[in-house]
Each structure stands twice: as C-alpha cells, then as structure tokens.
PDB file of N, CA and C in Angstrom:
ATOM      1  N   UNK A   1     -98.532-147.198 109.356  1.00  0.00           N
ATOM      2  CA  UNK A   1     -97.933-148.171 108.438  1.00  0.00           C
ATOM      3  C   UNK A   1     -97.549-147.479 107.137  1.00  0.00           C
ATOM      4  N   UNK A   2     -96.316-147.345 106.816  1.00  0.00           N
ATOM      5  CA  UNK A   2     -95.968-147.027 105.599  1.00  0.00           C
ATOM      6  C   UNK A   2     -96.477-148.001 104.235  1.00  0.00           C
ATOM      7  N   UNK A   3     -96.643-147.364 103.213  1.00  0.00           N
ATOM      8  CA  UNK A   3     -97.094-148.121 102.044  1.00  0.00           C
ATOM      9  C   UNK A   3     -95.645-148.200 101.079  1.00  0.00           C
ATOM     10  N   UNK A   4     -95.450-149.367 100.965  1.00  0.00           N
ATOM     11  CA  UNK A   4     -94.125-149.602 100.269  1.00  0.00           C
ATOM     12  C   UNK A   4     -94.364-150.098  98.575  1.00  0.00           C
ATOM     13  N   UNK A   5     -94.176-149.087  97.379  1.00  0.00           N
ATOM     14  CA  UNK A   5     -94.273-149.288  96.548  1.00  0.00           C
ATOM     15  C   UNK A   5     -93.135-149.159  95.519  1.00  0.00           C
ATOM     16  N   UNK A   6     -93.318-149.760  93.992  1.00  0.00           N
ATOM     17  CA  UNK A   6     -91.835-149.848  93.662  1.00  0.00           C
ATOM     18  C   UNK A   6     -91.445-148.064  93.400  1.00  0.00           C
ATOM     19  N   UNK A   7     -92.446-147.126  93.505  1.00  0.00           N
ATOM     20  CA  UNK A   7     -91.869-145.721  93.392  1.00  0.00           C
ATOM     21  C   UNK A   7     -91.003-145.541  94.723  1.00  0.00           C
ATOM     22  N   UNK A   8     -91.670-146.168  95.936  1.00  0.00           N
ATOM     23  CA  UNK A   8     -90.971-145.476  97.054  1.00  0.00           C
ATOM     24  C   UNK A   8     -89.641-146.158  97.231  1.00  0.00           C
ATOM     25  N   UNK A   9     -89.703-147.272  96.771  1.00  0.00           N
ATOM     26  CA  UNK A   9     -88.253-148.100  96.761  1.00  0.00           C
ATOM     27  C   UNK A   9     -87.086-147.729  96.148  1.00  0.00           C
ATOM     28  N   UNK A  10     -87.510-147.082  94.631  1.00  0.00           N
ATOM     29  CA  UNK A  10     -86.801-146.236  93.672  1.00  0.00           C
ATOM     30  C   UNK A  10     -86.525-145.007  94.135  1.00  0.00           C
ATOM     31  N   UNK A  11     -87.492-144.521  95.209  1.00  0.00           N
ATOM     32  CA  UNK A  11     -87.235-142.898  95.302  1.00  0.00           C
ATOM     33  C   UNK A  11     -85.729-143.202  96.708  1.00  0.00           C
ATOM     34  N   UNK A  12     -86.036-144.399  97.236  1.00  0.00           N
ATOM     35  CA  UNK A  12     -84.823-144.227  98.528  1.00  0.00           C
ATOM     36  C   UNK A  12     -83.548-144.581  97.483  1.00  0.00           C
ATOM     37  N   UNK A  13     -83.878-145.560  96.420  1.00  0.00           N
ATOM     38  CA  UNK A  13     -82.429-146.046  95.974  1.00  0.00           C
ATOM     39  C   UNK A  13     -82.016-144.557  95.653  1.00  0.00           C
ATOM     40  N   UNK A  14     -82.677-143.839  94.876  1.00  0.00           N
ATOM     41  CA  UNK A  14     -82.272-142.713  94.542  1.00  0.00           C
ATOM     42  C   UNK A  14     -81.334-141.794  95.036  1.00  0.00           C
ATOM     43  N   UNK A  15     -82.444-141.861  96.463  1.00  0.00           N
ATOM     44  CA  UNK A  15     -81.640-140.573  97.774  1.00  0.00           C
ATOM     45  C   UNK A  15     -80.499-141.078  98.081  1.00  0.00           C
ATOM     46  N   UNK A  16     -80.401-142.481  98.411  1.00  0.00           N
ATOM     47  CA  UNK A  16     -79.008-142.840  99.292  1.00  0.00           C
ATOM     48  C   UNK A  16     -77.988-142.543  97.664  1.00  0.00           C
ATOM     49  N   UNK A  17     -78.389-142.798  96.537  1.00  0.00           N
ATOM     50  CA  UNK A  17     -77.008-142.645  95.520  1.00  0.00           C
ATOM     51  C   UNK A  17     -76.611-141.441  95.673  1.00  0.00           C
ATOM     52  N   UNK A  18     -77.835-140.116  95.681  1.00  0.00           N
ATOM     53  CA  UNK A  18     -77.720-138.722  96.061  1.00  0.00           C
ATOM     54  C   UNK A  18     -76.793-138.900  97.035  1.00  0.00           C
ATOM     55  N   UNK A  19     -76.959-138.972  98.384  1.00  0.00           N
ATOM     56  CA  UNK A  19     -75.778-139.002  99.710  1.00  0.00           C
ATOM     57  C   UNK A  19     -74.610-139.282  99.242  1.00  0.00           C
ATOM     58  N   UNK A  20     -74.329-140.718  98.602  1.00  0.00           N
ATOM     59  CA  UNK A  20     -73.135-141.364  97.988  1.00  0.00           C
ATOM     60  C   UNK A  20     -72.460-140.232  97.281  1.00  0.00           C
ATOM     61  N   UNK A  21     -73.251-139.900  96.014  1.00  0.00           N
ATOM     62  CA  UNK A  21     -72.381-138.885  95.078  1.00  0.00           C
ATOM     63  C   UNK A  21     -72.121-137.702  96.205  1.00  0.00           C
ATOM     64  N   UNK A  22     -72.605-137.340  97.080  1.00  0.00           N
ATOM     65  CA  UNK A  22     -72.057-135.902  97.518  1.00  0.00           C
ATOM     66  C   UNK A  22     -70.779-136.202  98.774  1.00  0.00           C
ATOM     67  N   UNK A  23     -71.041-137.211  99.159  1.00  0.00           N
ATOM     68  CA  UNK A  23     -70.041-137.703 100.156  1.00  0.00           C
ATOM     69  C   UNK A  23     -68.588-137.621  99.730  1.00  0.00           C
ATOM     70  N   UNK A  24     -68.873-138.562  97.979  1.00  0.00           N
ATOM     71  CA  UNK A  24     -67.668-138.647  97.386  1.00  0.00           C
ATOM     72  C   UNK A  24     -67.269-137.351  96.966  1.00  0.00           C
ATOM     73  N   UNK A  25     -67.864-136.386  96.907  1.00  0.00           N
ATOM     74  CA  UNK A  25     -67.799-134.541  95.983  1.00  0.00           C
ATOM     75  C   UNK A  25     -66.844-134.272  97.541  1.00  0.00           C
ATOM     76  N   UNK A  26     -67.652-134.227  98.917  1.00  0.00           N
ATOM     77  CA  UNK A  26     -66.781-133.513  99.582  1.00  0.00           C
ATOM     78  C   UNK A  26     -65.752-134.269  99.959  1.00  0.00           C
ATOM     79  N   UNK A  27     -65.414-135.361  99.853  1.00  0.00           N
ATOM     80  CA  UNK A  27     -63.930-136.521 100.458  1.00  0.00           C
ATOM     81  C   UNK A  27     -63.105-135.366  99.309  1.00  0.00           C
ATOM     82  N   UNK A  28     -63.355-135.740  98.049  1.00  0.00           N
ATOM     83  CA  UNK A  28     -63.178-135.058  96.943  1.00  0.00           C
ATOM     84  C   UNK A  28     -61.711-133.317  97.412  1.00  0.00           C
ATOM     85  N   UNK A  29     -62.941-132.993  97.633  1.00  0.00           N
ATOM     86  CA  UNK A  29     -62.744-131.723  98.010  1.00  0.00           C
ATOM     87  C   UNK A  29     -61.525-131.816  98.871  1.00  0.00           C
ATOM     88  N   UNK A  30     -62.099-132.703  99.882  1.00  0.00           N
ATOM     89  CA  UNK A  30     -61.095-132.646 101.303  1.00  0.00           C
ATOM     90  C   UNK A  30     -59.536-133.060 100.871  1.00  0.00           C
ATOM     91  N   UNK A  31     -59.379-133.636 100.076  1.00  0.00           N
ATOM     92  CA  UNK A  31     -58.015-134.122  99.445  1.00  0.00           C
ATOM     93  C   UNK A  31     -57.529-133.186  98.964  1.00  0.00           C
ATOM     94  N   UNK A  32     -58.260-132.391  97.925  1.00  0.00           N
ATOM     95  CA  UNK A  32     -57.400-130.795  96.988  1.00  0.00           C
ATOM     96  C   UNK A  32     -57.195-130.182  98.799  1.00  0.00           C
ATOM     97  N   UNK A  33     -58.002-129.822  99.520  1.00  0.00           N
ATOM     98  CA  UNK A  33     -57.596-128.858 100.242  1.00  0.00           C
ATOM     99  C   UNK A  33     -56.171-129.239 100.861  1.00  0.00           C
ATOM    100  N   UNK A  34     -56.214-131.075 101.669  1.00  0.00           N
ATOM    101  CA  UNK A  34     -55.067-130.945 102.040  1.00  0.00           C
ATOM    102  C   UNK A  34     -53.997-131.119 101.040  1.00  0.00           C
ATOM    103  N   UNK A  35     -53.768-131.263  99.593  1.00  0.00           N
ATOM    104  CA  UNK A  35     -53.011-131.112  98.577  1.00  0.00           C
ATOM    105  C   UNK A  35     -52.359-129.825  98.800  1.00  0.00           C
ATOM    106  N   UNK A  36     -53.604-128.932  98.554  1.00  0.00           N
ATOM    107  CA  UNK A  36     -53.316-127.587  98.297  1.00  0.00           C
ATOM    108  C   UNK A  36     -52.417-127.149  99.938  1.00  0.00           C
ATOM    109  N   UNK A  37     -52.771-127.746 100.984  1.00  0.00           N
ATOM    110  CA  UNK A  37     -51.945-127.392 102.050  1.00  0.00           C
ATOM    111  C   UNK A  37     -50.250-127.590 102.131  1.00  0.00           C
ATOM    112  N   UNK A  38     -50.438-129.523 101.328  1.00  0.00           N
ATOM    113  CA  UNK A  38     -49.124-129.624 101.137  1.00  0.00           C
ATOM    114  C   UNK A  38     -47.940-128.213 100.415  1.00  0.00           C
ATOM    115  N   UNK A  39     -48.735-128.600  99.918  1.00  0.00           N
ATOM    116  CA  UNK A  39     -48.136-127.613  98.455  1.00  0.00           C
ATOM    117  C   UNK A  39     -47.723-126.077  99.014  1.00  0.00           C
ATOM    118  N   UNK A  40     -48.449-125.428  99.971  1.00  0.00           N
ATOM    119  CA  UNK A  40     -48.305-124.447 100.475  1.00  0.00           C
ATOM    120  C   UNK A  40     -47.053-124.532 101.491  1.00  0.00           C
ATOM    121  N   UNK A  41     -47.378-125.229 102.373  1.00  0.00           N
ATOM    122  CA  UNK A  41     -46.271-125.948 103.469  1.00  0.00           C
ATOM    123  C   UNK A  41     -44.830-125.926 102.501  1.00  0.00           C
ATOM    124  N   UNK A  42     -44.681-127.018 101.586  1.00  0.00           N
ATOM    125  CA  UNK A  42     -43.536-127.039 101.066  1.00  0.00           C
ATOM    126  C   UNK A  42     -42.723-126.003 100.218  1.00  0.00           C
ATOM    127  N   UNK A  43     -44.095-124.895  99.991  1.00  0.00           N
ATOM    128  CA  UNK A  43     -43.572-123.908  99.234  1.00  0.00           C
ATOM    129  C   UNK A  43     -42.820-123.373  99.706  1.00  0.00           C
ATOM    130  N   UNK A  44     -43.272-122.708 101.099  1.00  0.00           N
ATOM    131  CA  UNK A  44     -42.385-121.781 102.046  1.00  0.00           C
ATOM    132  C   UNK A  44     -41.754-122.687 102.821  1.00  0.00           C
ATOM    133  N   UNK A  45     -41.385-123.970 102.611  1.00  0.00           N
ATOM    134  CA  UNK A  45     -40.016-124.437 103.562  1.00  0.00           C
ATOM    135  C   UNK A  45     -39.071-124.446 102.746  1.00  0.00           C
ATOM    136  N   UNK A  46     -37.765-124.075 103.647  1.00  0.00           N
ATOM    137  CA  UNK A  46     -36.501-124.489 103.265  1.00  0.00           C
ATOM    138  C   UNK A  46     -35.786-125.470 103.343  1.00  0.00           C
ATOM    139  N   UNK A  47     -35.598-126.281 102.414  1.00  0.00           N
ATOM    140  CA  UNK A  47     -34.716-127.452 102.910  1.00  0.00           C
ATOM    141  C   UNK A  47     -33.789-127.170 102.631  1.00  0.00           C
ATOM    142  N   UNK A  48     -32.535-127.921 103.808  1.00  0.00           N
ATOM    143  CA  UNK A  48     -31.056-128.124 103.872  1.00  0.00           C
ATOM    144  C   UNK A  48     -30.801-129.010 102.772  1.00  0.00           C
ATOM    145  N   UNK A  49     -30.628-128.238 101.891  1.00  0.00           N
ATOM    146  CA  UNK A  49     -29.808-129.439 100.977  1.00  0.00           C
ATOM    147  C   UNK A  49     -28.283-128.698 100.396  1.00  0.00           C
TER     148      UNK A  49
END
C-alpha cells in the first residue's frame, strides 16, 4: 500500500510538469529542425520563374 501524502502528491504534480516542460523543449526543437530543413531545401532549389 502506498502512503499518499500532500509531499507525494506535490512531488508527482511536479514530475508530470517536468515531462510537460521537456515534451514542449523537444516538439520545440522538432519544428527549428524541420524549419531549418525547409530553409535548406529551398535554398538549393531552383525555381522557374
């Protein structure tokens, strides 16, 4: 039986905000990279104009 106290309640709110903030760091991330892909892609294409 786990003992449920307001530390251990505070310590999960804690962890899951921990998960949250890093989830959002790598989505984060994942956007510059495919940015940075765009950006690469369009560098070296030529368009017909």
């Amino acid at each position: 039986m786990k003992l449920t106290t307001p530390f251990t309640i505070l310590n999960q709110n804690f962890r899951e905000t921990d998960l949250i903030k890093e989830a959002m760091n790598n989505r984060r991330l994942a956007t510059e990279r495919l940015h940075l892909d765009y950006r690469k892609m369009y560098k070296n294409h030529q368009f017909p104009y």
